[in-house]
N, C-alpha and C. Protein backbone atom coordinates (compact mmCIF):
# COMPACT_ATOMS: atom_id res chain seq x y z
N UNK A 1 10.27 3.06 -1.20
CA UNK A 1 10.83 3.34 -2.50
C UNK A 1 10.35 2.24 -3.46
N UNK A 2 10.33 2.60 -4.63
CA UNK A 2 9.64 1.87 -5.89
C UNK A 2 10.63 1.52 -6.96
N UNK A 3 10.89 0.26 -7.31
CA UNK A 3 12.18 0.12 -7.92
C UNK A 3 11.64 -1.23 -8.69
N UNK A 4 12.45 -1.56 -9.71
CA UNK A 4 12.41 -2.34 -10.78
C UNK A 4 12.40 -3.98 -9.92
N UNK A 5 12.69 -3.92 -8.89
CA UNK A 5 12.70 -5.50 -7.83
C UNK A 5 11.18 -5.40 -7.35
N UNK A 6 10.04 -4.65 -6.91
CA UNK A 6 8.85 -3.90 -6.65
C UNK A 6 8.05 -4.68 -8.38
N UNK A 7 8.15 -4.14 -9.18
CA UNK A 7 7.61 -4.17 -10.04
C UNK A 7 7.66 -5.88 -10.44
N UNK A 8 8.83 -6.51 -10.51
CA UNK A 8 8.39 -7.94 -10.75
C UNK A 8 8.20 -8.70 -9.69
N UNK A 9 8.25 -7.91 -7.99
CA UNK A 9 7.23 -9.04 -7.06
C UNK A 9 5.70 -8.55 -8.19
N UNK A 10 5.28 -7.54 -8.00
CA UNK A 10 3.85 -7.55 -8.56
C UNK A 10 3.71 -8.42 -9.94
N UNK A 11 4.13 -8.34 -10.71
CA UNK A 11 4.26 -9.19 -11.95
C UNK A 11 4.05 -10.65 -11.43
N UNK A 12 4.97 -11.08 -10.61
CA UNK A 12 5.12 -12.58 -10.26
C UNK A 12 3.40 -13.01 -9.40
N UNK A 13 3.31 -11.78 -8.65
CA UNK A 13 2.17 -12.17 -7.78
C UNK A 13 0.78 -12.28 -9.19
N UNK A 14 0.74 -11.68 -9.84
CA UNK A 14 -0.36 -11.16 -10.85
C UNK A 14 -0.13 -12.39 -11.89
N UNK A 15 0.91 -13.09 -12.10
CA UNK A 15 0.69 -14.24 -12.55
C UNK A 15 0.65 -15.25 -11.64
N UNK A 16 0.97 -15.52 -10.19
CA UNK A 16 0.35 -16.60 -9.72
C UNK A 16 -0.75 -16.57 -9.25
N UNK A 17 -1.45 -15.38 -9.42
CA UNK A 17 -3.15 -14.99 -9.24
C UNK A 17 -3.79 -15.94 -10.23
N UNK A 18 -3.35 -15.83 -11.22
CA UNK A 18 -4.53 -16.59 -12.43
C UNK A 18 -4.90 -15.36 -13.27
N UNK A 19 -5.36 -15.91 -14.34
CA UNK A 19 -6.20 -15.13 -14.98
C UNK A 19 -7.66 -13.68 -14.43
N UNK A 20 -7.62 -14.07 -13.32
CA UNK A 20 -9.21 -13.23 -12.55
C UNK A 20 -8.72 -12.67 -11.52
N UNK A 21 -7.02 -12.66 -11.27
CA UNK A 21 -6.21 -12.57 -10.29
C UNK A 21 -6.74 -10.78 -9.98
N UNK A 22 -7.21 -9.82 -8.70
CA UNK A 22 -6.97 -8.86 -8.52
C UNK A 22 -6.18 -7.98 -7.34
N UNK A 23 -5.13 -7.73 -8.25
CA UNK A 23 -3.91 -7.61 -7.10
C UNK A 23 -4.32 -5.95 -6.77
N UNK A 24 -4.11 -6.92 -5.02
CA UNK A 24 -4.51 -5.49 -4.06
C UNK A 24 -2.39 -5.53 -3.21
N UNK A 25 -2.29 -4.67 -3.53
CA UNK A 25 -0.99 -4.08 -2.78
C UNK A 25 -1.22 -3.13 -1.65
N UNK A 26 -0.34 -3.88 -0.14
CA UNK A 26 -0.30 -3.33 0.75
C UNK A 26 0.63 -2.27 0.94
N UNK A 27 0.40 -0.90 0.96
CA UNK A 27 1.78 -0.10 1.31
C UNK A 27 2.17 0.53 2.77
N UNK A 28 3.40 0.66 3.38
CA UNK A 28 3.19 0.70 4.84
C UNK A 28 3.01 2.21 4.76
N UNK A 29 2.37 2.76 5.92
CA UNK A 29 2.50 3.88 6.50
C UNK A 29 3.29 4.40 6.86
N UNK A 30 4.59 5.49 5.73
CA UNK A 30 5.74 6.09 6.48
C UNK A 30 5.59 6.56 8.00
N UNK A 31 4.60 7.43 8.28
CA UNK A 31 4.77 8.10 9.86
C UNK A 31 4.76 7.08 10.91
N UNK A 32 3.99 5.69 10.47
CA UNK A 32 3.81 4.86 11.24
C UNK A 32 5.31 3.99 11.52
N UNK A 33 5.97 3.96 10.16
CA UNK A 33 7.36 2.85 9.96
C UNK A 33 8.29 4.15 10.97
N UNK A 34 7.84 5.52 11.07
CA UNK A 34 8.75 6.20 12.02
C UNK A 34 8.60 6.36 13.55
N UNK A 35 7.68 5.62 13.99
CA UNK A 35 7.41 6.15 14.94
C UNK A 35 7.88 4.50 15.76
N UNK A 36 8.85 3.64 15.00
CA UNK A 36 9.53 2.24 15.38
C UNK A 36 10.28 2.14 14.55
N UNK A 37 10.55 2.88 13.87
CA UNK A 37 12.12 3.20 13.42
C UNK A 37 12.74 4.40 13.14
N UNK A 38 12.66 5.19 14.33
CA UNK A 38 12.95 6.95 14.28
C UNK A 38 14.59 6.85 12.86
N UNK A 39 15.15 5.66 12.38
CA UNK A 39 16.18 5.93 11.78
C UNK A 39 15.84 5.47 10.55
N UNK A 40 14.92 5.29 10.18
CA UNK A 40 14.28 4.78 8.97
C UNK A 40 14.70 6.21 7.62
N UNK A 41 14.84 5.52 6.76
CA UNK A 41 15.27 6.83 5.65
C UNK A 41 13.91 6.34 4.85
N UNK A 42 12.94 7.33 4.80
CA UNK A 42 11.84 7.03 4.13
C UNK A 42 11.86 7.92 3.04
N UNK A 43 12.18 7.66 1.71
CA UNK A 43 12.69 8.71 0.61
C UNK A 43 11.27 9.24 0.01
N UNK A 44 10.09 8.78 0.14
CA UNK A 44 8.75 9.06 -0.32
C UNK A 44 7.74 8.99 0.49
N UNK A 45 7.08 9.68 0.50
CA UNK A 45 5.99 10.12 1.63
C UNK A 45 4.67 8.79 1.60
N UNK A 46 3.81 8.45 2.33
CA UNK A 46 2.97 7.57 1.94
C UNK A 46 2.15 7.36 0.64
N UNK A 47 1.57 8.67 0.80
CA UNK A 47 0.92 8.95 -0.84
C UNK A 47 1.63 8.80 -1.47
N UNK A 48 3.07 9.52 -1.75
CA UNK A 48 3.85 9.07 -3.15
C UNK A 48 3.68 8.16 -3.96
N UNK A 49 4.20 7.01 -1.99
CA UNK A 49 4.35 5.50 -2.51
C UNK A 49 3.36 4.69 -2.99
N UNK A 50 2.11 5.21 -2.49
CA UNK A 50 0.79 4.78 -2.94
C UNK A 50 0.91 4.90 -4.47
N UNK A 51 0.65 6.49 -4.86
CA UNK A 51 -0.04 6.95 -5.93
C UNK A 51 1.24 5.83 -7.33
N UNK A 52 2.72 5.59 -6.92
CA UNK A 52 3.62 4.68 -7.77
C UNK A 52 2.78 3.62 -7.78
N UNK A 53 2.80 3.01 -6.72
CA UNK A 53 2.39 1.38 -6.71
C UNK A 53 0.64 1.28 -7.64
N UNK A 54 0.12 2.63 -7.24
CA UNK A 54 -1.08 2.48 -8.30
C UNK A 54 -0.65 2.36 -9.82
N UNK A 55 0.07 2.97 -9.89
CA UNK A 55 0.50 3.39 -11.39
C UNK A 55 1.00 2.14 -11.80
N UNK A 56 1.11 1.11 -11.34
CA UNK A 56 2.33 -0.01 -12.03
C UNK A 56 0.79 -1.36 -12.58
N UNK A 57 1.20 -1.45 -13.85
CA UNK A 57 0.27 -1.90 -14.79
C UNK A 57 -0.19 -3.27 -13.79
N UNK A 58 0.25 -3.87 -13.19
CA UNK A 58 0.08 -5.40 -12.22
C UNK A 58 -1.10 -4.95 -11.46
N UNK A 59 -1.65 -3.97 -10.77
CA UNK A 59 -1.40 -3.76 -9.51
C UNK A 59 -2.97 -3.02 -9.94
N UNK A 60 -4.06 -3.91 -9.22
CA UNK A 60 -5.59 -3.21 -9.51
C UNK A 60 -5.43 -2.68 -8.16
N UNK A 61 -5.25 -2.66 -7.54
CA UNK A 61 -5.66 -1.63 -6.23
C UNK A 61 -4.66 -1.58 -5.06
N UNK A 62 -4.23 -0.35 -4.72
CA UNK A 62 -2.88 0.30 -3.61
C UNK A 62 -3.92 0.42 -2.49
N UNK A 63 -3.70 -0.03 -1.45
CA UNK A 63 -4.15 0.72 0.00
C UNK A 63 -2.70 0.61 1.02
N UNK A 64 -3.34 1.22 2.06
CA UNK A 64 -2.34 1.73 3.17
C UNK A 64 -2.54 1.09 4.57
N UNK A 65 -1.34 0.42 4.93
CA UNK A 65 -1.54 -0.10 5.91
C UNK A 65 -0.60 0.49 7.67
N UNK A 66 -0.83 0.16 8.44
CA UNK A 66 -0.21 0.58 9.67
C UNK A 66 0.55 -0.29 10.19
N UNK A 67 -0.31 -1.55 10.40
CA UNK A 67 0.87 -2.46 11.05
C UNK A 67 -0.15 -3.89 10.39
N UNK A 68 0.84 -4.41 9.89
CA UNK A 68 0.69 -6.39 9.34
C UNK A 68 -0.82 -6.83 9.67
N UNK A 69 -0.04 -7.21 11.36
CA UNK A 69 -1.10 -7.97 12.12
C UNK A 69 -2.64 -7.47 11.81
N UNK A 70 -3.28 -6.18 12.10
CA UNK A 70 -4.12 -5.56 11.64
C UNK A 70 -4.52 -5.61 9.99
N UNK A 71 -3.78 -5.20 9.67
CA UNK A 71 -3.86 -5.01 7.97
C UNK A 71 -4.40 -6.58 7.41
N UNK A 72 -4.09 -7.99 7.76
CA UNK A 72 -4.73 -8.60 7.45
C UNK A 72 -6.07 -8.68 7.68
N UNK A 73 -6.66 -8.48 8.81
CA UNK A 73 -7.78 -8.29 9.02
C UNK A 73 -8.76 -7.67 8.51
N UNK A 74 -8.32 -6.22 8.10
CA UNK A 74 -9.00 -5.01 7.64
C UNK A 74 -9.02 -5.08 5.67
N UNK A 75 -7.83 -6.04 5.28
CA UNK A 75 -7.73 -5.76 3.75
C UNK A 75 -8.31 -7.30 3.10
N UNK A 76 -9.26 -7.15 2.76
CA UNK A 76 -10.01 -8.43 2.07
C UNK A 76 -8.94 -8.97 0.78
N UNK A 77 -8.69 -10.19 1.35
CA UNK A 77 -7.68 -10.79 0.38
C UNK A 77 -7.77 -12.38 0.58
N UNK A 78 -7.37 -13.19 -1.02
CA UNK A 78 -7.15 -14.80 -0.25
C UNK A 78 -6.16 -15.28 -0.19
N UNK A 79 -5.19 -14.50 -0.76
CA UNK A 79 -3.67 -15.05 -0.93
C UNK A 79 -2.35 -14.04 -0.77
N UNK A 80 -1.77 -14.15 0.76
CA UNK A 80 -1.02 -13.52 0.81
C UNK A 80 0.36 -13.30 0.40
N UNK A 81 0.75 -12.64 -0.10
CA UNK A 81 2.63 -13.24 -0.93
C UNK A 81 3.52 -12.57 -0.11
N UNK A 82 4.47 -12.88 0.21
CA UNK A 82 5.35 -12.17 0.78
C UNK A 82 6.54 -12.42 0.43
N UNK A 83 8.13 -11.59 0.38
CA UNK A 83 9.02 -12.09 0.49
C UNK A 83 9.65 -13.04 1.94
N UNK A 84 10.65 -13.75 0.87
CA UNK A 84 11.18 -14.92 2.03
C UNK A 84 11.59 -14.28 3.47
N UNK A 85 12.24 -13.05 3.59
CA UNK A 85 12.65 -11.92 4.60
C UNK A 85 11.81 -11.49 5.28
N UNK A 86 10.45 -11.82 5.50
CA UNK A 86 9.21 -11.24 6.48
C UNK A 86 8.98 -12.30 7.35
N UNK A 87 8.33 -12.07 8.18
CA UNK A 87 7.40 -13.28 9.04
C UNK A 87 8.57 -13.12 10.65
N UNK A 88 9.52 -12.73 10.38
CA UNK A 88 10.39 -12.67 11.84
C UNK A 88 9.74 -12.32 13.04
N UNK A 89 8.98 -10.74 12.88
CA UNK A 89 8.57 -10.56 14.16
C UNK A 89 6.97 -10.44 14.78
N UNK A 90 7.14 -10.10 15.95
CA UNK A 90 5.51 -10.58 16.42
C UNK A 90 4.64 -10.11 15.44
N UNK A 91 4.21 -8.90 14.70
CA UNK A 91 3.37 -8.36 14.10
C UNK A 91 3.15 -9.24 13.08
N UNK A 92 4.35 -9.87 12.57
CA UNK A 92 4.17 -10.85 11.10
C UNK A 92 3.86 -12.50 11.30
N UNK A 93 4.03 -12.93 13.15
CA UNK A 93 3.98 -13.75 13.42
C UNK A 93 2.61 -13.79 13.48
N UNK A 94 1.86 -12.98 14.39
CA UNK A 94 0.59 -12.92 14.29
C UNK A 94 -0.41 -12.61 13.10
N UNK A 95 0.08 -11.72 12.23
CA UNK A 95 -0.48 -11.93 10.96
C UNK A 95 -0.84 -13.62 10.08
N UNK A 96 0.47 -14.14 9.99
CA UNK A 96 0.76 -15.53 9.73
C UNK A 96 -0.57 -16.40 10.11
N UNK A 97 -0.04 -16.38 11.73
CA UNK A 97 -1.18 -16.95 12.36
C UNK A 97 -2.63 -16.72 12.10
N UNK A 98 -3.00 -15.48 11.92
CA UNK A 98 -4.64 -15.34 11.89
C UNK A 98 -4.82 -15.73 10.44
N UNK A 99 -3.83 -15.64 9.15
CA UNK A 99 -4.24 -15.99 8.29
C UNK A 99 -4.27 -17.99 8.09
N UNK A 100 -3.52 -18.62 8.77
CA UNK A 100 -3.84 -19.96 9.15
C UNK A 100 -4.94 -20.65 9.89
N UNK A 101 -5.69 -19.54 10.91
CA UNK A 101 -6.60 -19.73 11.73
C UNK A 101 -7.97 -19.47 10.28
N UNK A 102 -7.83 -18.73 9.17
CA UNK A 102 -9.04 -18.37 8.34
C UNK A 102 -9.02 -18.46 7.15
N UNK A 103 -7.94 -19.85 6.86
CA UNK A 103 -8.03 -20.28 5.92
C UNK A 103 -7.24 -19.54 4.68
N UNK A 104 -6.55 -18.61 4.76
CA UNK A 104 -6.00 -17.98 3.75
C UNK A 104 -4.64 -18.66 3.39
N UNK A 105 -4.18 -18.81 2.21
CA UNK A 105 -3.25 -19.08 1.67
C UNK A 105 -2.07 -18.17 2.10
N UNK A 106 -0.83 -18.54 2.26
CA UNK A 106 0.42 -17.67 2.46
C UNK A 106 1.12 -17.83 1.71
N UNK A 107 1.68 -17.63 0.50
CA UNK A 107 2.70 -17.90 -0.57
C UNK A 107 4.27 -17.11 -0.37
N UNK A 108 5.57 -17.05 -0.34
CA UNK A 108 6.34 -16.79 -0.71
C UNK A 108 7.03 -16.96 -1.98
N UNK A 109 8.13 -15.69 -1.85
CA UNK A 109 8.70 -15.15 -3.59
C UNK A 109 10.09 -14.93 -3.18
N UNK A 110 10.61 -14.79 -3.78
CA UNK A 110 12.00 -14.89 -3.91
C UNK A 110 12.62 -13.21 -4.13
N UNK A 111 13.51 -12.46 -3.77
CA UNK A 111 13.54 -11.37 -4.08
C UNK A 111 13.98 -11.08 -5.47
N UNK A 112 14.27 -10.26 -6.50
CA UNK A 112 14.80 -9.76 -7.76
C UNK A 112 16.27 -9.88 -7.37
N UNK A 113 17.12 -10.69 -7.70
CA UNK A 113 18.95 -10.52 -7.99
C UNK A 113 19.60 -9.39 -7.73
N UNK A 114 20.08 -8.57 -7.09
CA UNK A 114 20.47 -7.71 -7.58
C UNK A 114 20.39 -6.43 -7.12
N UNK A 115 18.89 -6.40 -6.54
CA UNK A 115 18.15 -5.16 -6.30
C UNK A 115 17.61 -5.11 -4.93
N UNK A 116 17.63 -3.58 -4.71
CA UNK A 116 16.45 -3.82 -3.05
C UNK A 116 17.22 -2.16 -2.97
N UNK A 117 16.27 -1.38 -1.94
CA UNK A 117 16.03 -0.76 -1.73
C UNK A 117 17.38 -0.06 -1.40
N UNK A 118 18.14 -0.79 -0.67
CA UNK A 118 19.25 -0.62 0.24
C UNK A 118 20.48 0.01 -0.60
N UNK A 119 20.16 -0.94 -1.75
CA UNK A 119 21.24 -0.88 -2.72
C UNK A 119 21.05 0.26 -3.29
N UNK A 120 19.92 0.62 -3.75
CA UNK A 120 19.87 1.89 -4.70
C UNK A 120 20.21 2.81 -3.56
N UNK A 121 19.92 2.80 -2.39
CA UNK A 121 20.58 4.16 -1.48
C UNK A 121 22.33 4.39 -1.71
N UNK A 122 22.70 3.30 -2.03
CA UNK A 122 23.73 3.09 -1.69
C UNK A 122 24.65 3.36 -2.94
N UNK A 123 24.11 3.53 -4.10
CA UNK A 123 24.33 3.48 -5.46
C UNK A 123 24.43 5.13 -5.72
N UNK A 124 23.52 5.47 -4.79
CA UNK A 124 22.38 6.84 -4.99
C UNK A 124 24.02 8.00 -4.09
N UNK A 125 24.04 7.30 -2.95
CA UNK A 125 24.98 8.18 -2.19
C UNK A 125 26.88 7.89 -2.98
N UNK A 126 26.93 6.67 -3.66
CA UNK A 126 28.33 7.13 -4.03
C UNK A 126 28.05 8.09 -5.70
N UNK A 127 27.30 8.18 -5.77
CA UNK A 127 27.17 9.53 -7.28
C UNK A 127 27.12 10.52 -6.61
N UNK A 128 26.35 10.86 -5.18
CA UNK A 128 26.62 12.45 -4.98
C UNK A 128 27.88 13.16 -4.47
């Protein structure tokens, strides 16, 4: 899901890029986030989430990823951002790692106040 907390990680990342900054956004693979979390509420299909995250003025290029660990490998990048809430499990541990083993930068961000995904479900189900 694509929400106003989404839009100023990209903002924040696109200004600590610099000026020449070209922000590539990773989006996960719903079928993939289901097939290790059969309880996952995935409200938008992969493309959806793609074709949003293209659309958001920050954001020069959306691709699709499967799993972390891999996805660093495969997505040419020098600076990875993440929120403070990632890095827990093996896939992100090993990501971490290969990006320390090749020199890439790892930055963390802070989440938006307020907002996250969870909440708008939750906002979403006491109106209906």
């Amino acid at each position: 899901m694509k929400h106003y907390g989404h839009k100023e990680l990209f903002r924040k990342a696109k200004e600590l890029g610099g000026p020449d900054c070209q922000l590539v956004v990773a989006v996960h693979d719903g079928e993939w986030i289901k097939k290790f979390k059969p309880d996952a509420e995935i409200v938008y299909s992969t493309q959806e989430r793609l074709e949003m995250v293209q659309q958001c003025r920050y954001v020069d290029e959306a691709v699709v990823y499967q799993t972390v660990d891999q996805g660093v490998r495969d997505i040419p990048f020098d600076i990875l951002l993440l929120g403070a809430d990632h890095g827990e499990h093996a896939a992100w541990k090993a990501a971490l790692a290969w990006c320390a083993e090749h020199g890439k930068t790892v930055m963390r961000t802070t989440r938006t106040e307020g907002i996250s995904s969870t909440i708008l479900r939750d906002r979403i189900r006491r109106l209906a």
